[in-house]
N, C-alpha and C. Protein backbone atom coordinates (compact mmCIF):
# COMPACT_ATOMS: atom_id res chain seq x y z
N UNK A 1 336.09 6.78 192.01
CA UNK A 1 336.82 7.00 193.25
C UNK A 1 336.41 8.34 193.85
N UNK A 2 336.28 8.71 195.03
CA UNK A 2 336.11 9.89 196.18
C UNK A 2 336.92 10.55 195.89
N UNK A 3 336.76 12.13 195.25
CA UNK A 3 337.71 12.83 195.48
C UNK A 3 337.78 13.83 196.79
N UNK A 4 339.16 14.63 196.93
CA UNK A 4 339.68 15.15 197.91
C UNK A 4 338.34 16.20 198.01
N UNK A 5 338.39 16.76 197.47
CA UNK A 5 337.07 17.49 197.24
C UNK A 5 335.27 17.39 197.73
N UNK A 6 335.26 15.82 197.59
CA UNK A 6 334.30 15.66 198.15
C UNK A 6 334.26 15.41 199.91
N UNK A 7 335.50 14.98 200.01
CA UNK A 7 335.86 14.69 201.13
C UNK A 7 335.88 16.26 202.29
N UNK A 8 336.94 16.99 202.04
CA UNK A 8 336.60 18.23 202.42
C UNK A 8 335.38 18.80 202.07
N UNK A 9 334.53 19.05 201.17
CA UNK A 9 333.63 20.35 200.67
C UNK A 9 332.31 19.04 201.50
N UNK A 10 331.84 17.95 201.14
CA UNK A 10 330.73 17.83 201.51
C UNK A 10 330.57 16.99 202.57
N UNK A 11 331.70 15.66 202.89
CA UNK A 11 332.22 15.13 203.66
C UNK A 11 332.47 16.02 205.38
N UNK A 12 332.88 16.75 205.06
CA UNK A 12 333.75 18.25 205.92
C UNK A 12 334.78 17.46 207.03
N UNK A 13 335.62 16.84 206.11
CA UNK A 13 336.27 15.98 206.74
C UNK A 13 337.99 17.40 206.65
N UNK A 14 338.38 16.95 207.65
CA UNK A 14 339.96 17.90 207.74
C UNK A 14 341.04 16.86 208.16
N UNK A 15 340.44 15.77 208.50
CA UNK A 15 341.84 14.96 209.59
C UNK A 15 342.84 14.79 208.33
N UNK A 16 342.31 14.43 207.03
CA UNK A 16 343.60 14.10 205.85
C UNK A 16 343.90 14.92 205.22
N UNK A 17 345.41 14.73 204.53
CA UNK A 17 345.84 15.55 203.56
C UNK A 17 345.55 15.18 202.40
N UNK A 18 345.44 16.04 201.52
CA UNK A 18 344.96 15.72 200.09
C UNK A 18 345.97 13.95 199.44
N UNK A 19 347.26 14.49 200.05
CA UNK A 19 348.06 13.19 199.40
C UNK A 19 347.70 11.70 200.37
N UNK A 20 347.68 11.81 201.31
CA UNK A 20 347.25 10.80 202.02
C UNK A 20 345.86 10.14 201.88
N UNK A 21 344.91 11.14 201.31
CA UNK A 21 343.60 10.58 201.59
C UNK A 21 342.80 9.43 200.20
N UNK A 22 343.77 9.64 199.04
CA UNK A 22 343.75 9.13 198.03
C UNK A 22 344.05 7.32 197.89
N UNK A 23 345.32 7.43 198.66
CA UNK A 23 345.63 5.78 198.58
C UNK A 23 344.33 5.11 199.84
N UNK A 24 344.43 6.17 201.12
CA UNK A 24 343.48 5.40 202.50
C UNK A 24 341.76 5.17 201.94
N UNK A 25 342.01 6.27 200.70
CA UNK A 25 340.05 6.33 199.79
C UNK A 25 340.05 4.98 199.28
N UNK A 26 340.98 4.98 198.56
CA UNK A 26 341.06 3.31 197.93
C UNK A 26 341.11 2.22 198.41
N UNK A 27 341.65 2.30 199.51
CA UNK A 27 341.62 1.03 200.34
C UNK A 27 340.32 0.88 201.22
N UNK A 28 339.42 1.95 201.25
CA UNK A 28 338.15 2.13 202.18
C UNK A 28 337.14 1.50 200.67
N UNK A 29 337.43 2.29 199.64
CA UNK A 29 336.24 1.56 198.57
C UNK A 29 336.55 -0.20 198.46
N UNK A 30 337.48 -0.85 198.25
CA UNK A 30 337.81 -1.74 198.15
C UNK A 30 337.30 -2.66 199.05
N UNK A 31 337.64 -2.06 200.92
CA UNK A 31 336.83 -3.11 201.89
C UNK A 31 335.21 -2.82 201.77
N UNK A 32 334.83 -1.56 201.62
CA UNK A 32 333.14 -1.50 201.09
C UNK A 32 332.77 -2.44 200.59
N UNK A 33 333.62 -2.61 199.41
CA UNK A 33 333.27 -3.21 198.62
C UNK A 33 332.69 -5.09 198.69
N UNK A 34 333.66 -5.24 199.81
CA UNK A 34 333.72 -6.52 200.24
C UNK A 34 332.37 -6.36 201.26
N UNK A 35 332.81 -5.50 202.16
CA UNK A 35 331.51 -5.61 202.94
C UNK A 35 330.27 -5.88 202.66
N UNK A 36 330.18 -4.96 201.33
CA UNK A 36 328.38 -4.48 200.97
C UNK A 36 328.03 -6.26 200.14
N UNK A 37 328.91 -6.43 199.60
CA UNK A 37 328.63 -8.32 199.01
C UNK A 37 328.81 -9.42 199.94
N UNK A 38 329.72 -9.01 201.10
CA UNK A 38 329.28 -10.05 202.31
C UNK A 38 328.16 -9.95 203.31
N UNK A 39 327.70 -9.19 203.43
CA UNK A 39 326.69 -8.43 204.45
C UNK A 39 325.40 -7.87 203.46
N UNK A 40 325.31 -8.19 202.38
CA UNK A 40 323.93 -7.79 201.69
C UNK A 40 323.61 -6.41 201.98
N UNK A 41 324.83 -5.33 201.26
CA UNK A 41 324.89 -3.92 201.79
C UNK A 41 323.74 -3.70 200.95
N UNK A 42 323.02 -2.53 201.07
CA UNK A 42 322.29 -1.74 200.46
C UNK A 42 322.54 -0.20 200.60
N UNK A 43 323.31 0.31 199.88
CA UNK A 43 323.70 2.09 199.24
C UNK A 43 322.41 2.42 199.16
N UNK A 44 321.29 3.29 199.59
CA UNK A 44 319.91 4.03 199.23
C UNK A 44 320.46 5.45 199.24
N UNK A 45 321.51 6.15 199.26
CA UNK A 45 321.08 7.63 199.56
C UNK A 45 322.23 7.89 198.54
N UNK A 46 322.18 8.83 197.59
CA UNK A 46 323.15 9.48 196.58
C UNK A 46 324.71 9.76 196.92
N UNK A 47 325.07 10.29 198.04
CA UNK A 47 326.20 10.54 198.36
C UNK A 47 326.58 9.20 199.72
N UNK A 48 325.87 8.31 200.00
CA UNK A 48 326.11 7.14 201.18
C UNK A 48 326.96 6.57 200.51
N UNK A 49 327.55 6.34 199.68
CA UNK A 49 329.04 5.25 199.38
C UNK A 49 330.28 6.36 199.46
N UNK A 50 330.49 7.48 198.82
CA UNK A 50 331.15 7.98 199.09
C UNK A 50 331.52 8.75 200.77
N UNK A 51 330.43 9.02 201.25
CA UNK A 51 330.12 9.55 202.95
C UNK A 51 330.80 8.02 203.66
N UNK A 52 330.69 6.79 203.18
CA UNK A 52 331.15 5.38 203.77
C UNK A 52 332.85 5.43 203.54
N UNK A 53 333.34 5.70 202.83
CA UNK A 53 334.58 5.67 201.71
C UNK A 53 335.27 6.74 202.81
N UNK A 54 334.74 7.73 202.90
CA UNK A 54 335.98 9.02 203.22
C UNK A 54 335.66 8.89 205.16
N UNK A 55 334.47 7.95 205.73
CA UNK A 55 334.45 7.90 207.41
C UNK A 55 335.53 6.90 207.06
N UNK A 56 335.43 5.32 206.39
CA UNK A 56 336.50 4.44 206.74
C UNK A 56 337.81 4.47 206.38
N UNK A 57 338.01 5.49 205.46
CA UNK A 57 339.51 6.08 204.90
C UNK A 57 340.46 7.14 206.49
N UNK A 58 339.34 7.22 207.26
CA UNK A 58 339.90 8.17 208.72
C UNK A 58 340.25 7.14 209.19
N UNK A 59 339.09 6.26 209.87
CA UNK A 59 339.44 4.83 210.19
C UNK A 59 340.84 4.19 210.21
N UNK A 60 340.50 4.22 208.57
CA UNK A 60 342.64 3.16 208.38
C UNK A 60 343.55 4.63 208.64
N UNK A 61 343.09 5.42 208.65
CA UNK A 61 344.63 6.24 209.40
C UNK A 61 344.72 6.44 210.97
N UNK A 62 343.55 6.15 211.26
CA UNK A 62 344.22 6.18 212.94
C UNK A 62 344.49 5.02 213.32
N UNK A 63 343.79 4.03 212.83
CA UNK A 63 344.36 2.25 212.90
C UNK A 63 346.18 2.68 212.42
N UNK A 64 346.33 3.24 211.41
CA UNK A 64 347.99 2.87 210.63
C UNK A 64 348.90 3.98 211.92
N UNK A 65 347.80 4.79 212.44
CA UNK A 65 348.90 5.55 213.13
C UNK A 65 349.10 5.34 214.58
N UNK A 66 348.06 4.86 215.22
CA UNK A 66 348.20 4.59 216.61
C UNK A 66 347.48 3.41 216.96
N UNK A 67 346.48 3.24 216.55
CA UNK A 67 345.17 2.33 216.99
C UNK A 67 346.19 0.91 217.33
N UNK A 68 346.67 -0.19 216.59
CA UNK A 68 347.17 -1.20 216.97
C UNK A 68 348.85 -1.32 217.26
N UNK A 69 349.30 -0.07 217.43
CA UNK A 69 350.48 -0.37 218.03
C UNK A 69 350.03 -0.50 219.07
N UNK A 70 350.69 -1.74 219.98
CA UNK A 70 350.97 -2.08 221.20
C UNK A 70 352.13 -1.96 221.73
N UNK A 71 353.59 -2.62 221.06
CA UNK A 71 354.54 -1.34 221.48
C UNK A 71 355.74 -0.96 220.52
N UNK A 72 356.48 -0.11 220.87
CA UNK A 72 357.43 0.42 219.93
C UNK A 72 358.64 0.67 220.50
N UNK A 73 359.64 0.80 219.74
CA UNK A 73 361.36 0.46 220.45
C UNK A 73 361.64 1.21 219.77
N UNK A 74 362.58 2.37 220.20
CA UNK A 74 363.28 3.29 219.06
C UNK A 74 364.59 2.67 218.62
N UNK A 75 365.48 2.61 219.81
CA UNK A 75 366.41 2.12 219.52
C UNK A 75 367.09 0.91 218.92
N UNK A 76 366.24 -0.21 218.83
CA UNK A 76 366.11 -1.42 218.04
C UNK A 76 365.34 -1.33 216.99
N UNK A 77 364.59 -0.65 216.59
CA UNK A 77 363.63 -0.30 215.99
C UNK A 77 362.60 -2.09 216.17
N UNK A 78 362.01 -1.67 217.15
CA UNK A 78 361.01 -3.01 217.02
C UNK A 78 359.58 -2.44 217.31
N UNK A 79 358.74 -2.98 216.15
CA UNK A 79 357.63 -2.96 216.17
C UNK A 79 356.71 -3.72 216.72
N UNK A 80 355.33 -3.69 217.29
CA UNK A 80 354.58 -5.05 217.31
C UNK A 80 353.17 -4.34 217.83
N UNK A 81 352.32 -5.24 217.04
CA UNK A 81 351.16 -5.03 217.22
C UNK A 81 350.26 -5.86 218.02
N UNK A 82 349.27 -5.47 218.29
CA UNK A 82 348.31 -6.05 219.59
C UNK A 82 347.43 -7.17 218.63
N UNK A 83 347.65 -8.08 219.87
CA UNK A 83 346.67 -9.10 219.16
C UNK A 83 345.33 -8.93 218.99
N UNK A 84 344.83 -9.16 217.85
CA UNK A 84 343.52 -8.85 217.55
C UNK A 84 343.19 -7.29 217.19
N UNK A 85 344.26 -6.54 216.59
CA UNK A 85 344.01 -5.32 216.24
C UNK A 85 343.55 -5.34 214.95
N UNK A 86 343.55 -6.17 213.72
CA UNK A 86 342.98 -6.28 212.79
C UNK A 86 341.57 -6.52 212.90
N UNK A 87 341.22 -7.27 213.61
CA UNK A 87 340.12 -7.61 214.03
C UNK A 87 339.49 -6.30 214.15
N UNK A 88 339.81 -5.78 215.38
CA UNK A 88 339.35 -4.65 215.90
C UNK A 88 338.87 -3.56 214.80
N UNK A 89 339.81 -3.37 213.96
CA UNK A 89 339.86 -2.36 212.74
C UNK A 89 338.69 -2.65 212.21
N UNK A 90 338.61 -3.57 211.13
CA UNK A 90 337.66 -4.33 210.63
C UNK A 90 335.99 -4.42 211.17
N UNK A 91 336.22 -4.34 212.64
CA UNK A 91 334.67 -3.89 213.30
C UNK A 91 334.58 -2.73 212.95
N UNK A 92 335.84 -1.92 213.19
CA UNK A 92 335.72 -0.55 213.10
C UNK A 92 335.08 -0.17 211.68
N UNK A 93 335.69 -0.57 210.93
CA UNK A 93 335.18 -0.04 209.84
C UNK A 93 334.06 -0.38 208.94
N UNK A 94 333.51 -1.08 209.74
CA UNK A 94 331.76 -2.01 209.43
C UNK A 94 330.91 -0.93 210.25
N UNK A 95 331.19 -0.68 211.62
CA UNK A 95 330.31 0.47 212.38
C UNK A 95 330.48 1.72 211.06
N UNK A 96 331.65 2.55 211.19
CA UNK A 96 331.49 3.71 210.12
C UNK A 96 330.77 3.41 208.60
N UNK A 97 330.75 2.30 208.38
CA UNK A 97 330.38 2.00 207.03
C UNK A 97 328.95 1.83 207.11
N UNK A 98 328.46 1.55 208.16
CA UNK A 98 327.00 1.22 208.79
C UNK A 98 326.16 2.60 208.82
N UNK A 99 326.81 3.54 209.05
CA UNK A 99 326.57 4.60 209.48
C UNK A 99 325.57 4.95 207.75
N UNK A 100 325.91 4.88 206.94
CA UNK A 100 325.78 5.49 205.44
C UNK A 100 325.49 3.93 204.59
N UNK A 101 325.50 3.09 204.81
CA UNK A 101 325.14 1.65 204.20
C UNK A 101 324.23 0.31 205.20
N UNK A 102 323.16 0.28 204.84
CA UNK A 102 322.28 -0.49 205.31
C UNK A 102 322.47 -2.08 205.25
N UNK A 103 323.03 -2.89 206.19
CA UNK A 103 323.94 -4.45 205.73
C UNK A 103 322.12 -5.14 206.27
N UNK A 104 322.31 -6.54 206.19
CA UNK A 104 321.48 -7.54 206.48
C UNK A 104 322.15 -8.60 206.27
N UNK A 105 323.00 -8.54 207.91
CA UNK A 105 323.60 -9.89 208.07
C UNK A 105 323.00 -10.92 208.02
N UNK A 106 323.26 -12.23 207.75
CA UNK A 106 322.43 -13.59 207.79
C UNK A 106 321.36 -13.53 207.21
N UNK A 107 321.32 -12.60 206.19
CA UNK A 107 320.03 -12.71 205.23
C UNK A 107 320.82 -12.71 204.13
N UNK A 108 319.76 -13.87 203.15
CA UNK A 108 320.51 -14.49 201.70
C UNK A 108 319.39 -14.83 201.08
């Protein structure tokens, strides 16, 4: 797993807090993970899975914090999200993951 450490010191990432960036790291290795075996990823560079891990771990926090609310009710407390914001995410986090992992879609 990515630590906080790598994330700040070589990453030079600041948007997370040490406690936050741990569960959003895990959930970024996990969709990698899926990605790089659906898309015929190829990792070539020493630090490119982790550099993939800590761009799409920003990713799911601005998706969880603003990105697919569409709207919000204080006083009822009602939530709701935009259609096709998962979607959206999910591109999102194939571009950042692209960035540091080489895919070859439709090749098998």
């Amino acid at each position: 797993m990515v630590g906080y450490s790598f994330y700040t010191d070589v990453y030079m990432g600041y948007e997370l807090g040490e406690k936050e960036f741990s569960p959003l790291a895990a959930r970024a290795e996990e969709i990698l993970d899926r990605l790089v075996s659906r898309y015929n990823g190829v990792i070539s560079g020493p630090d490119s899975r982790d550099m993939a891990v800590c761009a799409m771990a920003e990713a799911l926090r601005h998706y969880k914090n603003r990105d697919g609310l569409a709207q919000a009710t204080v006083g009822g407390v009602s939530v709701r999200y935009s259609d096709g914001s998962a979607k959206r995410l999910m591109g999102e986090l194939y571009e950042r993951a692209s960035i540091y992992v080489d895919f070859h879609r439709g090749v098998g």
